[in-house]
Protein backbone atom coordinates (compact mmCIF):
# COMPACT_ATOMS: atom_id res chain seq x y z
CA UNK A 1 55.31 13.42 -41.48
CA UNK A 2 57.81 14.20 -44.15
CA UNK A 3 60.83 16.31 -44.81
CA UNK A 4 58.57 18.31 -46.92
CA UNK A 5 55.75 19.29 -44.29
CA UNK A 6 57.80 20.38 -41.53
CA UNK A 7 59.61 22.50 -44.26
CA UNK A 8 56.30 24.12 -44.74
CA UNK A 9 55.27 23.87 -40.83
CA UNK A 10 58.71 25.68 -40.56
CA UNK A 11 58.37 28.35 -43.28
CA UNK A 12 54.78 29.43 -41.86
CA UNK A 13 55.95 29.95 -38.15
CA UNK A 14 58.83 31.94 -39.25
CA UNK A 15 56.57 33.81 -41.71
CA UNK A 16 54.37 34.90 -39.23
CA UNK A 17 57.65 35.26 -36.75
CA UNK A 18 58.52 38.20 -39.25
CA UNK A 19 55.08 39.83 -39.64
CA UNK A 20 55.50 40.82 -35.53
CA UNK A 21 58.82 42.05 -35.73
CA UNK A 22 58.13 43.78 -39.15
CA UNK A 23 54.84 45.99 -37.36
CA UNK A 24 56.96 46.43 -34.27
CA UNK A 25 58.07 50.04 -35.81
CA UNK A 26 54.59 50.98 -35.79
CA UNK A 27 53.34 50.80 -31.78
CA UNK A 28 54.95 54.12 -30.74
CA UNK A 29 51.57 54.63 -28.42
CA UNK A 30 48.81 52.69 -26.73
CA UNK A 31 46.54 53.40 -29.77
CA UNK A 32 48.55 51.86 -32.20
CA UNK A 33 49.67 48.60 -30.16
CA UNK A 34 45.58 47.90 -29.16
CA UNK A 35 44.19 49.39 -32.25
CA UNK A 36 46.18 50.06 -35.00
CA UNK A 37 45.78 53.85 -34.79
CA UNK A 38 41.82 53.02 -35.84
CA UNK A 39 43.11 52.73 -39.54
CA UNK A 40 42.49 49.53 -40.36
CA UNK A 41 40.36 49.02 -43.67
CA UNK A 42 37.70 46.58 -43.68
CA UNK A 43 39.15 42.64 -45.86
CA UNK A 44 41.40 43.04 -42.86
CA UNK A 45 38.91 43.49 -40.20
CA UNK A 46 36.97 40.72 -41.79
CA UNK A 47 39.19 38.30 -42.68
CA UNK A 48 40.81 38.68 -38.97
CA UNK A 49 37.36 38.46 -37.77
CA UNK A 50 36.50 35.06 -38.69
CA UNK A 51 39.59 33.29 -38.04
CA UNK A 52 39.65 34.98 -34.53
CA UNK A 53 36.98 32.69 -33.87
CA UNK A 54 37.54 30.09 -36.09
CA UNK A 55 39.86 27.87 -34.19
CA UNK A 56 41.12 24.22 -34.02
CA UNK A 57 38.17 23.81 -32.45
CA UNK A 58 36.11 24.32 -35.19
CA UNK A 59 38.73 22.68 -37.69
CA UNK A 60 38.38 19.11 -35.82
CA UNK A 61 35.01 19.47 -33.54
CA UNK A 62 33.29 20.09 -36.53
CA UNK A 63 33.99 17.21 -39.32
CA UNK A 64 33.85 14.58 -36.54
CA UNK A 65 30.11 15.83 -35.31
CA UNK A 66 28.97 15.41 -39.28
CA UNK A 67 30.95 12.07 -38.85
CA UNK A 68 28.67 10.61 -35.34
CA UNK A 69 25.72 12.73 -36.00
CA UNK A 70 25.05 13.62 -39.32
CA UNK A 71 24.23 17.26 -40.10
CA UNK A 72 22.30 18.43 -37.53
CA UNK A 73 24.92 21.34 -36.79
CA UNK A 74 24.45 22.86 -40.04
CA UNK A 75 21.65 25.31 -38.14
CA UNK A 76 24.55 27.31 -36.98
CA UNK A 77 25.67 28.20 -40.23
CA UNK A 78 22.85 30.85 -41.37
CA UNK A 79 23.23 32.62 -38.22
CA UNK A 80 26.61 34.10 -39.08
CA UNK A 81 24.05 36.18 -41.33
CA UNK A 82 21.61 36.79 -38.73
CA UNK A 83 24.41 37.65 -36.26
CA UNK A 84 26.12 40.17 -38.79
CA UNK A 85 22.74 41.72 -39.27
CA UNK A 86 22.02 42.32 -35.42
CA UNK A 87 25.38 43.77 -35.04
CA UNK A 88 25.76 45.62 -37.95
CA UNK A 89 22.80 47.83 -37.75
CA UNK A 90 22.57 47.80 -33.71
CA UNK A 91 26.40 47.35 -31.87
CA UNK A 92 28.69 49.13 -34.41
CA UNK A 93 26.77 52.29 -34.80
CA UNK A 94 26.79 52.56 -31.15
CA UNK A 95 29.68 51.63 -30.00
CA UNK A 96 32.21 53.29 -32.58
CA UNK A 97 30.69 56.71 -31.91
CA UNK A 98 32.03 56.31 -28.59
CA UNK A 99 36.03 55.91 -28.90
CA UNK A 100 36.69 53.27 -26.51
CA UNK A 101 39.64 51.39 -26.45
CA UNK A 102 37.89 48.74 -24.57
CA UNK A 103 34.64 47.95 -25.19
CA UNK A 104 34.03 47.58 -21.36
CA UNK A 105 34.31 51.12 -20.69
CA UNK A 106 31.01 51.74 -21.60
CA UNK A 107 29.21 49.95 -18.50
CA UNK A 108 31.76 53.10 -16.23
CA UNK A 109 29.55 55.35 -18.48
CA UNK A 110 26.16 53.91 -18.27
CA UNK A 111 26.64 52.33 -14.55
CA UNK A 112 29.52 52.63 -12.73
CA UNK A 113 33.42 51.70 -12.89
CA UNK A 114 33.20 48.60 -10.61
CA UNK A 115 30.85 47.22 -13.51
CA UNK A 116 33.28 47.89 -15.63
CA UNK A 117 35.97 45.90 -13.99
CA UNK A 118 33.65 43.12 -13.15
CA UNK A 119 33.16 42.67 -16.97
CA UNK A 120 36.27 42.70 -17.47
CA UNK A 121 37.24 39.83 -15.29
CA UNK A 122 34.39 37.85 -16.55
CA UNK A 123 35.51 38.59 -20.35
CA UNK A 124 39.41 37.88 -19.04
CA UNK A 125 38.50 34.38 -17.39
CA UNK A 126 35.92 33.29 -19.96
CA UNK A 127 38.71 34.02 -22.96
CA UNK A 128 42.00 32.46 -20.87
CA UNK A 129 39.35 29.38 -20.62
CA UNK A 130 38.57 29.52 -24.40
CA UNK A 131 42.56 30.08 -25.15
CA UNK A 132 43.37 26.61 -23.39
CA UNK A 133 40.97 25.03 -24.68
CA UNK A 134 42.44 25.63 -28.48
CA UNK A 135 45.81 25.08 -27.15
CA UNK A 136 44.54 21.68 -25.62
CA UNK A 137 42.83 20.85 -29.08
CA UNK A 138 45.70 21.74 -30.97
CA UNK A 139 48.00 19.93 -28.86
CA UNK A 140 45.44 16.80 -28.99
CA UNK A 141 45.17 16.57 -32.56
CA UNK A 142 48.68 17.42 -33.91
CA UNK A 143 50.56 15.13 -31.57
CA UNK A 144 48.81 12.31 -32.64
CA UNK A 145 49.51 13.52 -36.35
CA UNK A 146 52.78 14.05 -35.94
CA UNK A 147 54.33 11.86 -33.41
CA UNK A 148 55.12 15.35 -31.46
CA UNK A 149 54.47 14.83 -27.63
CA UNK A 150 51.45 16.92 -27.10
CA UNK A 151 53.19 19.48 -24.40
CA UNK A 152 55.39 20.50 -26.99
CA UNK A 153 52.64 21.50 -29.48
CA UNK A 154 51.08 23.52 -27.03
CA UNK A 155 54.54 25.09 -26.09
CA UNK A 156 55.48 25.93 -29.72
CA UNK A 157 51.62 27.24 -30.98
CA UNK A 158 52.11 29.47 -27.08
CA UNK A 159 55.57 31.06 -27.46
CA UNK A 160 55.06 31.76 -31.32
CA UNK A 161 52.09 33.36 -30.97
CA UNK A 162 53.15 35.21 -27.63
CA UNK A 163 56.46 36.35 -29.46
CA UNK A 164 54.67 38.21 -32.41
CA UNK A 165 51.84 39.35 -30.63
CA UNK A 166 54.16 41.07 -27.92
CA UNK A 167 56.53 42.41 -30.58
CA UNK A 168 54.11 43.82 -33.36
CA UNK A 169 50.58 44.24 -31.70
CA UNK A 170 47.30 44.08 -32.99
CA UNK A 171 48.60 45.20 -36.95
CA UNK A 172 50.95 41.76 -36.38
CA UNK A 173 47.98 40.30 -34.95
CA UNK A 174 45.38 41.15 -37.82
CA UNK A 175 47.95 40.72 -40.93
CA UNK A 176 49.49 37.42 -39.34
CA UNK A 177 45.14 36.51 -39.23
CA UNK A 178 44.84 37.52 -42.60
CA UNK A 179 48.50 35.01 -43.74
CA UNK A 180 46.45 32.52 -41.48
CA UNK A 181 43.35 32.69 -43.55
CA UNK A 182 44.90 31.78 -46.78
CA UNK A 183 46.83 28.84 -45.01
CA UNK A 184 43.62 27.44 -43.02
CA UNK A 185 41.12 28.00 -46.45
CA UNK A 186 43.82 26.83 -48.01
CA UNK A 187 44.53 23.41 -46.11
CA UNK A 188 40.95 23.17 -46.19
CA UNK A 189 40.61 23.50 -49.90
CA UNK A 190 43.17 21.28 -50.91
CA UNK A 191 42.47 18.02 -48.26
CA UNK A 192 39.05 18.34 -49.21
CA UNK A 193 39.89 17.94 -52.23
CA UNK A 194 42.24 15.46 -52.66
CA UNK A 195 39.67 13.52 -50.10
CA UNK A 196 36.90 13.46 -52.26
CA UNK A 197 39.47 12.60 -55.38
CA UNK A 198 40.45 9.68 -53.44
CA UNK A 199 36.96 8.60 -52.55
CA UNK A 200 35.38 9.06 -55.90
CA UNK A 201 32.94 11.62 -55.98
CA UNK A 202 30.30 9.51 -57.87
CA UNK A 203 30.06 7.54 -54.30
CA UNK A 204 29.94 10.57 -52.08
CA UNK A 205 26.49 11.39 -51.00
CA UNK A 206 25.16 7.73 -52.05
CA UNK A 207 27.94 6.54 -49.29
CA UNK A 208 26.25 9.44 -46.30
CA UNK A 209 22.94 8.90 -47.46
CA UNK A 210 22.95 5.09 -46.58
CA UNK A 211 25.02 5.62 -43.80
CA UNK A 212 22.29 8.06 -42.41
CA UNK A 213 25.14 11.26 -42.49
CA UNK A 214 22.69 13.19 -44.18
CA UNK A 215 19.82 13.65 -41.67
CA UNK A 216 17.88 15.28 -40.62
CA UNK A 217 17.83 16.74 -44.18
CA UNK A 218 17.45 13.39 -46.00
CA UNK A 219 16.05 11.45 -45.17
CA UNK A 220 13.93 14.02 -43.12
CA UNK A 221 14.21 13.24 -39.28
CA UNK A 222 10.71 15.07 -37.76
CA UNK A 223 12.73 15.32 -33.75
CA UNK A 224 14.39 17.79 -35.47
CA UNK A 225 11.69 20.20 -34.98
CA UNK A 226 10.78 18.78 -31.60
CA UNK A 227 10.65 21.30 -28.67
CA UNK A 228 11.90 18.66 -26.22
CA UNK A 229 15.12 20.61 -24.26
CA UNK A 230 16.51 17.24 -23.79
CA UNK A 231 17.38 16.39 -27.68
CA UNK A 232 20.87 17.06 -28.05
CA UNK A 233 20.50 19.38 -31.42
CA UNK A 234 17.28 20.41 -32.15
CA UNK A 235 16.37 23.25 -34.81
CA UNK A 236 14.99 24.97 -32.08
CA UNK A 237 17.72 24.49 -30.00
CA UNK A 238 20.47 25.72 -32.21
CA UNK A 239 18.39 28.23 -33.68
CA UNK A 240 18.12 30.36 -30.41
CA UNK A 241 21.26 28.63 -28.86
CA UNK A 242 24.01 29.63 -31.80
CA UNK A 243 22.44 32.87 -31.95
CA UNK A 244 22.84 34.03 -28.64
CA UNK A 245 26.19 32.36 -28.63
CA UNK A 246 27.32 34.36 -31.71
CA UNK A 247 25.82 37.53 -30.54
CA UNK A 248 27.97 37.44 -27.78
CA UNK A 249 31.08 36.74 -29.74
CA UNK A 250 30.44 39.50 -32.32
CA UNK A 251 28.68 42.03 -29.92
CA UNK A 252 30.15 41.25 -26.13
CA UNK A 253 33.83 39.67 -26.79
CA UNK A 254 36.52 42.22 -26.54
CA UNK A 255 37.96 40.05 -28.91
CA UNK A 256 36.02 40.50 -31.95
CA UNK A 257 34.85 44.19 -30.79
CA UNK A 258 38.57 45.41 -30.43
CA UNK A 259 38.56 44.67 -34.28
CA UNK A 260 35.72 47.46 -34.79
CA UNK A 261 37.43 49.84 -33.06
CA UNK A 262 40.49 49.25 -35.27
CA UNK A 263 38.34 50.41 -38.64
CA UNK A 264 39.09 53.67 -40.01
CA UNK A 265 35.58 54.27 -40.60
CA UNK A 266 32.31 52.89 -39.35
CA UNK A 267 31.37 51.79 -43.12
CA UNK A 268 34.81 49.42 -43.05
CA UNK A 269 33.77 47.90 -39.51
CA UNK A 270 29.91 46.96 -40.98
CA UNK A 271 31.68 45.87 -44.53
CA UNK A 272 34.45 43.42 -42.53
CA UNK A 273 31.53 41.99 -40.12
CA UNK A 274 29.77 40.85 -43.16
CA UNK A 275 32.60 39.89 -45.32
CA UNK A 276 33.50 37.79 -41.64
CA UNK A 277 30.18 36.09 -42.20
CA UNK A 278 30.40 34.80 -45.85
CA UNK A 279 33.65 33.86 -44.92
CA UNK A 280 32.50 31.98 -41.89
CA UNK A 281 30.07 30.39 -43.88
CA UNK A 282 31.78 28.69 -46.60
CA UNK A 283 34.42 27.54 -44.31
CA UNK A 284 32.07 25.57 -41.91
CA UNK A 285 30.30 24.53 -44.80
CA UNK A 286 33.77 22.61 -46.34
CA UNK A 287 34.01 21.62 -42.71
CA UNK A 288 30.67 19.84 -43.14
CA UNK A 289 31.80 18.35 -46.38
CA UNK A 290 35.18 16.90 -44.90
CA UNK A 291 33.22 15.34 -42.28
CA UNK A 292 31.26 13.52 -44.48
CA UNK A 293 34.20 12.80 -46.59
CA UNK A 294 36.02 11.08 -43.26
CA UNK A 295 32.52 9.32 -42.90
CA UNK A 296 32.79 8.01 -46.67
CA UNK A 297 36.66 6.84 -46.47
CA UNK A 298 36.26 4.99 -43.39
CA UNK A 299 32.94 3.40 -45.09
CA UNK A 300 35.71 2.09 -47.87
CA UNK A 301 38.61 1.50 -46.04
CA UNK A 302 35.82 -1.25 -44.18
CA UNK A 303 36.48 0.84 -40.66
CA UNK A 304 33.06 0.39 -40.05
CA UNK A 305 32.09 -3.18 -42.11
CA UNK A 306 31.33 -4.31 -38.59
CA UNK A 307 30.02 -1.66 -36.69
CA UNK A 308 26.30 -0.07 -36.50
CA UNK A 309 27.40 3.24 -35.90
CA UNK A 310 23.86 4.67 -35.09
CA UNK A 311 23.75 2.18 -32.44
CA UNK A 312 26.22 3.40 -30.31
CA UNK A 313 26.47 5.67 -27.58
CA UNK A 314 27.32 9.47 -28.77
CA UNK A 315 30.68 9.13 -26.56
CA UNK A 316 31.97 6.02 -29.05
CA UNK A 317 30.87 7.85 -32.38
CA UNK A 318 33.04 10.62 -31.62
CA UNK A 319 35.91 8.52 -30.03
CA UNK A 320 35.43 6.27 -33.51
CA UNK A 321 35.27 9.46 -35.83
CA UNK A 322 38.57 11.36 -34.12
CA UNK A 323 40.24 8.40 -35.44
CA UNK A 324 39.05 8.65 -38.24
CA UNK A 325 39.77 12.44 -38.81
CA UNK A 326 43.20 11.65 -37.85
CA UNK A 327 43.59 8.73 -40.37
CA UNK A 328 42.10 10.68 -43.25
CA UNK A 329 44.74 13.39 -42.96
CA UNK A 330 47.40 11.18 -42.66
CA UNK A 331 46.48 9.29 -45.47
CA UNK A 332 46.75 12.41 -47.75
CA UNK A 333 49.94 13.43 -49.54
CA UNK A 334 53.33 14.82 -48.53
CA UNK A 335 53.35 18.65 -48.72
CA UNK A 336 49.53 18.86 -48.27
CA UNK A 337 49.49 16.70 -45.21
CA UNK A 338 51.93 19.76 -44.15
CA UNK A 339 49.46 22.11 -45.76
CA UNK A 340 46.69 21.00 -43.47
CA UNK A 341 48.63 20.50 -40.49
CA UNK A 342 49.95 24.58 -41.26
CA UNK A 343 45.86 25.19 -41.04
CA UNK A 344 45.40 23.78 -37.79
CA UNK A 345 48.38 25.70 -36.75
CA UNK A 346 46.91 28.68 -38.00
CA UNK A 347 43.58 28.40 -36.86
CA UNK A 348 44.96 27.90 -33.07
CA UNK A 349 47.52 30.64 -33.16
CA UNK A 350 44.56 33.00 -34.77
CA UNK A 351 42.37 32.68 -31.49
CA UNK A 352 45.33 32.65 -29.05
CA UNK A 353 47.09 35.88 -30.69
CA UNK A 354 43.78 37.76 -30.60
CA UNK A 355 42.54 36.39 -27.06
CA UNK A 356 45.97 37.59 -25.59
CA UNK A 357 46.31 41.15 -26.82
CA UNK A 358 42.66 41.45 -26.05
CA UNK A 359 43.08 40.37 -22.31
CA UNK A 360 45.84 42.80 -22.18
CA UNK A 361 44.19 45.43 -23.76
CA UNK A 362 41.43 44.94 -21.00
CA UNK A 363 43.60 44.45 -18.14
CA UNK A 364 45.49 47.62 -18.91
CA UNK A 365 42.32 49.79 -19.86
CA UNK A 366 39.67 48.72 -17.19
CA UNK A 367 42.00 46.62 -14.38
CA UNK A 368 45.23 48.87 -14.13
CA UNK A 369 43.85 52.05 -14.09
CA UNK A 370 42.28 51.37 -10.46
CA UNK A 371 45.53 50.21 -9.09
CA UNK A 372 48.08 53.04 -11.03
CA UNK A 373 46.09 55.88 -11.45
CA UNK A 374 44.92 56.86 -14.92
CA UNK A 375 48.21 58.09 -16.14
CA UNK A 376 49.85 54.61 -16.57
CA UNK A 377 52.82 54.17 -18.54
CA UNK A 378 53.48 52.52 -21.67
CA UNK A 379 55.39 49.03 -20.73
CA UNK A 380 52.32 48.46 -19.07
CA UNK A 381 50.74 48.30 -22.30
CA UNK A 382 52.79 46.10 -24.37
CA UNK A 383 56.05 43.05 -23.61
CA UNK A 384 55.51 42.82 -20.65
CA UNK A 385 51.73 41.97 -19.89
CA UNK A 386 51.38 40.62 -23.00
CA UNK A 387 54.27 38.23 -21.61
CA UNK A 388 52.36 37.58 -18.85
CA UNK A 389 48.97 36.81 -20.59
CA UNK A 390 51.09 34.35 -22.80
CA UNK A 391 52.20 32.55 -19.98
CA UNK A 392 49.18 32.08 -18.08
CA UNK A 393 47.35 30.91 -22.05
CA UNK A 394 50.06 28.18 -22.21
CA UNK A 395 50.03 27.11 -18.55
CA UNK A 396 46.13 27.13 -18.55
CA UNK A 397 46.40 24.66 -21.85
CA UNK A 398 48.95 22.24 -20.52
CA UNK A 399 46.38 22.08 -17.02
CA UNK A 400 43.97 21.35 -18.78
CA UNK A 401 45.41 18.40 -20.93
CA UNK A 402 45.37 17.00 -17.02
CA UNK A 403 42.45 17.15 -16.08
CA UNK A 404 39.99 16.68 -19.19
CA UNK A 405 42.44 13.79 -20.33
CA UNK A 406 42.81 13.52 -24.51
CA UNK A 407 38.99 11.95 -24.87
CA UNK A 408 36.38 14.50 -24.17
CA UNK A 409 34.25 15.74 -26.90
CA UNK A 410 35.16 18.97 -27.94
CA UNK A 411 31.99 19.92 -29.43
CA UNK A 412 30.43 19.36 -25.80
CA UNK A 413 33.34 21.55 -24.05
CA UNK A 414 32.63 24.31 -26.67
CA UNK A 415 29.12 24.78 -26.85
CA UNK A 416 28.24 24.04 -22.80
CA UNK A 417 31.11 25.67 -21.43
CA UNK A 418 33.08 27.78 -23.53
CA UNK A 419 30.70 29.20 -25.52
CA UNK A 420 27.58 29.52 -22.71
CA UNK A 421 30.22 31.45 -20.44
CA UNK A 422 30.49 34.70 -22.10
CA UNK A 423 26.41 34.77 -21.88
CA UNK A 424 26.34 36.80 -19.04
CA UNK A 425 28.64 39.34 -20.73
CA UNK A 426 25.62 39.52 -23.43
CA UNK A 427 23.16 39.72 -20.64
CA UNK A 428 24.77 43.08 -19.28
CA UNK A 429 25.09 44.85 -22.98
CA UNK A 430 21.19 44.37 -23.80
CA UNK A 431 19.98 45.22 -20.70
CA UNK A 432 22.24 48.38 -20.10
CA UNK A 433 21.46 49.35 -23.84
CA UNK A 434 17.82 48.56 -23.87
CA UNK A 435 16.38 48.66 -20.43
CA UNK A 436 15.59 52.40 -18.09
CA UNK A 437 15.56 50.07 -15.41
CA UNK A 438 19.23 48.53 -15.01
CA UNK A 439 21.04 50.47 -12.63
CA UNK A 440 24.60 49.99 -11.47
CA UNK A 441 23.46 47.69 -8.18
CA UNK A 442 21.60 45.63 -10.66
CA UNK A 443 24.41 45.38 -13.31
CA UNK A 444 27.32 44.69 -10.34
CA UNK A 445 25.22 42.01 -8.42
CA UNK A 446 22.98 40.75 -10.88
CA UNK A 447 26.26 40.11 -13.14
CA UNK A 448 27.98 38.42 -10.32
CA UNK A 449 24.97 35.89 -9.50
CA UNK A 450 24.72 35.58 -13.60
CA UNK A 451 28.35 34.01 -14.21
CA UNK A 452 28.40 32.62 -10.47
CA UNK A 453 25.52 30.25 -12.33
CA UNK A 454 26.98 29.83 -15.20
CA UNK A 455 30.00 28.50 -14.45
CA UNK A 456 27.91 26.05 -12.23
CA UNK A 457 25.06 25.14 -15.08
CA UNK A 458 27.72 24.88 -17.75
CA UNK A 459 30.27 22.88 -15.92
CA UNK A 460 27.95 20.59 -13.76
CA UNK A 461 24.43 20.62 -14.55
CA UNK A 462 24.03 17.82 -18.12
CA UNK A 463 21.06 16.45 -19.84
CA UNK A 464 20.14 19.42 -21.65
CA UNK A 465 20.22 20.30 -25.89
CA UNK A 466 24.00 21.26 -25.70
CA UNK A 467 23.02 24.92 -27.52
CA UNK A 468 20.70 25.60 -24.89
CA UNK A 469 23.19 26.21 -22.59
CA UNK A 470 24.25 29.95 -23.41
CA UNK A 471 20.24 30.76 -23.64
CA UNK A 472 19.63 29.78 -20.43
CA UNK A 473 22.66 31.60 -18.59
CA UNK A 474 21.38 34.59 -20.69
CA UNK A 475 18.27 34.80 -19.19
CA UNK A 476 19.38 33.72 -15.46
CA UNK A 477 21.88 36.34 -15.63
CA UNK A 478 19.15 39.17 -17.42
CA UNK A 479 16.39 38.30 -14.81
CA UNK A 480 18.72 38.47 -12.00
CA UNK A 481 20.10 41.62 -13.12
CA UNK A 482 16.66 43.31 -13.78
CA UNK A 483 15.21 42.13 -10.39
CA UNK A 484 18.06 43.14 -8.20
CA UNK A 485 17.78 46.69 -10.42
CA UNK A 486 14.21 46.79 -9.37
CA UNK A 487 14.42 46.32 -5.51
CA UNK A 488 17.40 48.60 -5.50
CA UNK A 489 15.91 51.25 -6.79
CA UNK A 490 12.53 50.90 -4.84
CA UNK A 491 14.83 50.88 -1.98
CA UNK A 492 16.67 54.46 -3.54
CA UNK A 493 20.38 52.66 -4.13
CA UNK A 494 20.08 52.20 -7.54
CA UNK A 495 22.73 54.45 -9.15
CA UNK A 496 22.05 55.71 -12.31
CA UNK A 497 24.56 57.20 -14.79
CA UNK A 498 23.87 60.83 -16.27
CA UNK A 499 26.19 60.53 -19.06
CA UNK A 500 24.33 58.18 -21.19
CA UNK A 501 20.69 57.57 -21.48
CA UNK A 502 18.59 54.63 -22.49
CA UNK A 503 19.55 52.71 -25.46
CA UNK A 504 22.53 55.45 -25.52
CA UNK A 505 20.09 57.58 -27.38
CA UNK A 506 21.48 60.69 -25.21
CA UNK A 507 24.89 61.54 -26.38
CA UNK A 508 27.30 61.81 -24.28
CA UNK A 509 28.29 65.38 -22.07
């Protein structure tokens, strides 16, 4: 790295330094530090949205699956749409007639409050787990850019984002998301760019087309299509994987929900989800093309003169193709080297901003309350847990750089684990929405044998498509909920909730 990109590495953290202490005069009450007073209008609820979940993640696990695998990913991408759809017309309506501050409040309301806190602890676990994960991706991929020992990295993307989020809440967190979409678009825009200029775009698809990087589109692969759970990406498989996956980020993750409760109008929270989506989708899409533009320059460096990529074991592509991605970045110039590197900051401090005044938000709304009584006091609410939440992220993240080690595929770690852990989350939201049956016993015990398995399928159990993952806990967790809801209240111990009806179609006493 140059004097000139950690001028602009510098510029951006104390940019976004000054957004939290700039909204700090505005949390004077709980409402405004977890949600903005509700007056948020909807390019910021969008925008904040998608780079929420947009991480580092995405930035590097992306590119270097187009790179080993060619695009069989790209299934995920029209789902944003589906996914926006589903929530738009289904989850917003619902939930923002309510008023919650935490969208776990609902299951006290339709079951009971020990629901309530076991969601809570399931959302709180399942996000601290997602948080290190960026931070260990982040720390991964910008130490070997930059030479910076990876603990550091972690250290600095932890205490910057801890810092603002503590000082200006979730306006610091939202406007700091909407400064880190034009830096991550940006760096996107501009290495993509000067990429392809350096590759010659008259070679570009000629180069992924004979190198395979373009199936299963062309030349058409037929397994594509096959219904065989064992494929690693199928259609099928990311089809009904990504979709359950992104129906429980957009309709299940206090994360992204906490955003809809921010709007200042119901028509703002359904315009943001969908401007989220397009965003989302033209991202991942660039993603996609700067994976096959890593897959073209190592082609003419001669990286791969003497290797049959195909040939090798999944494991070695991606090793081979992280190297790549590395090289390809460093290869571009001073000042948008720092651009891109700014990006991957952004996109990790995006996810670990929102995931910690989220956790905090739940904590002090659903776990506090049964400890302090309902009348607890402000510091609870801000410095001070956020502080805590902060520390636990960055601890979590510097853990796990010992025990996954700096080769595991991130794409596997995000779409077995991370992502098929918040399933049973999902589970309890359509059933207590959708099903007369569900009763609190149900919900409580059924959502306890639900992530129990979970966390044992996810983390132990390979072999299977990688998408199918979240399906399957979903419908482990559902049956087990629905069953135990069925013998409890044949037995008469199944507790059911006046206050809301099925489907919420009852309003509320």
């Amino acid at each position: 790295m140059q004097s000139i990109d950690y001028y602009i590495m510098g510029m951006y953290l104390l940019l976004v330094l000054a957004l939290g202490v700039y909204f700090r005069k505005h949390d004077k009450t709980k409402l405004d530090f977890f949600l903005a007073g509700r007056s948020m209008g909807w390019v910021t609820i969008g925008l904040s949205v998608m780079v929420t979940v947009f991480s580092v993640v995405n930035y590097m696990a992306l590119p270097t699956e187009v790179f080993a695998n060619g695009l069989y990913v790209i299934i995920s991408l029209p789902v944003f749409f589906l996914a926006a759809f589903i929530v738009s017309k289904i989850w917003m309506p619902f939930f923002y007639k309510l008023r919650l501050s935490s969208v776990y409040e609902y299951f006290e309301l339709r079951f009971s409050v020990k629901v309530r806190i076991l969601a809570s602890v399931v959302f709180i676990v399942w996000r601290v787990f997602w948080m290190a994960t960026a931070l260990y991706a982040a720390g991964m991929l910008l130490s070997k850019m930059s030479g910076i020992n990876i603990y550091y990295v972690i250290l600095i993307a932890g205490v910057v984002a801890t810092v603002y989020t503590s000082l200006g809440g979730i306006r610091a967190v939202m406007w700091t998301d909407c400064l880190q979409f034009v830096v991550l678009f940006g760096g996107i825009v501009v290495g993509l760019y000067v990429a392809q200029q350096s590759i010659g775009a008259e070679n570009f698809l000629d180069v992924a087309y004979s190198g395979g990087r373009l199936k299963p589109l062309y030349p058409f692969d037929p397994a594509y299509f096959s219904f065989d759970p064992h494929i690693r990406i199928s259609f099928w498989s990311g089809l009904v994987g990504v979709t359950v996956a992104f129906l429980t980020r957009y309709g299940a993750d206090q994360v992204v929900v906490q955003r809809y409760f921010t709007a200042k109008s119901l028509q703002a929270a359904q315009k943001g989800i969908w401007l989220n989506a397009t965003a989302a989708f033209v991202a991942l899409s660039l993603l996609v093309l700067f994976g096959i533009a890593v897959y073209v320059h190592a082609v003419g460096s001669g990286t791969l003169d003497s290797i049959d990529l195909n040939a090798l074991p999944v494991s070695k592509r991606k090793a081979i193709a992280m190297k790549e991605f590395i090289v390809t970045i460093k290869s571009l110039p001073a000042g948008v080297f720092g651009l891109v590197v700014s990006g991957l900051l952004a996109a990790t401090m995006s996810s670990i901003d929102s995931g910690i005044n989220a956790c905090t938000n739940s904590f002090v709304t659903d776990v506090l309350p049964i400890f302090m009584g309902k009348q607890e006091k402000k510091e609870f609410s801000g410095i001070f847990v956020v502080s805590i939440f902060g520390i636990i992220c960055i601890s979590s993240g510097l853990i796990l750089v010992t025990l996954v080690g700096q080769t595991k595929s991130l794409f596997v770690i995000v779409n077995q684990i991370v992502n098929a852990l918040g399933s049973p989350l999902l589970a309890l939201f359509i059933l207590a929405m959708f099903s007369k049956r569900a009763n609190s016993v149900g919900a409580l015990w059924g959502g306890l044998v639900g992530f129990a398995f979970s966390i044992y399928f996810s983390v132990w159990v390979g072999g299977i498509a990688l998408h199918y993952y979240a399906a399957i806990n979903l419908l482990v967790t559902m049956g087990a909920i629905y069953l135990i809801s069925v013998i409890a209240g044949a037995l008469g111990k199944g507790d059911y909730q006046d206050k809301l009806d099925y489907c919420c179609r009852r309003p509320l006493k």
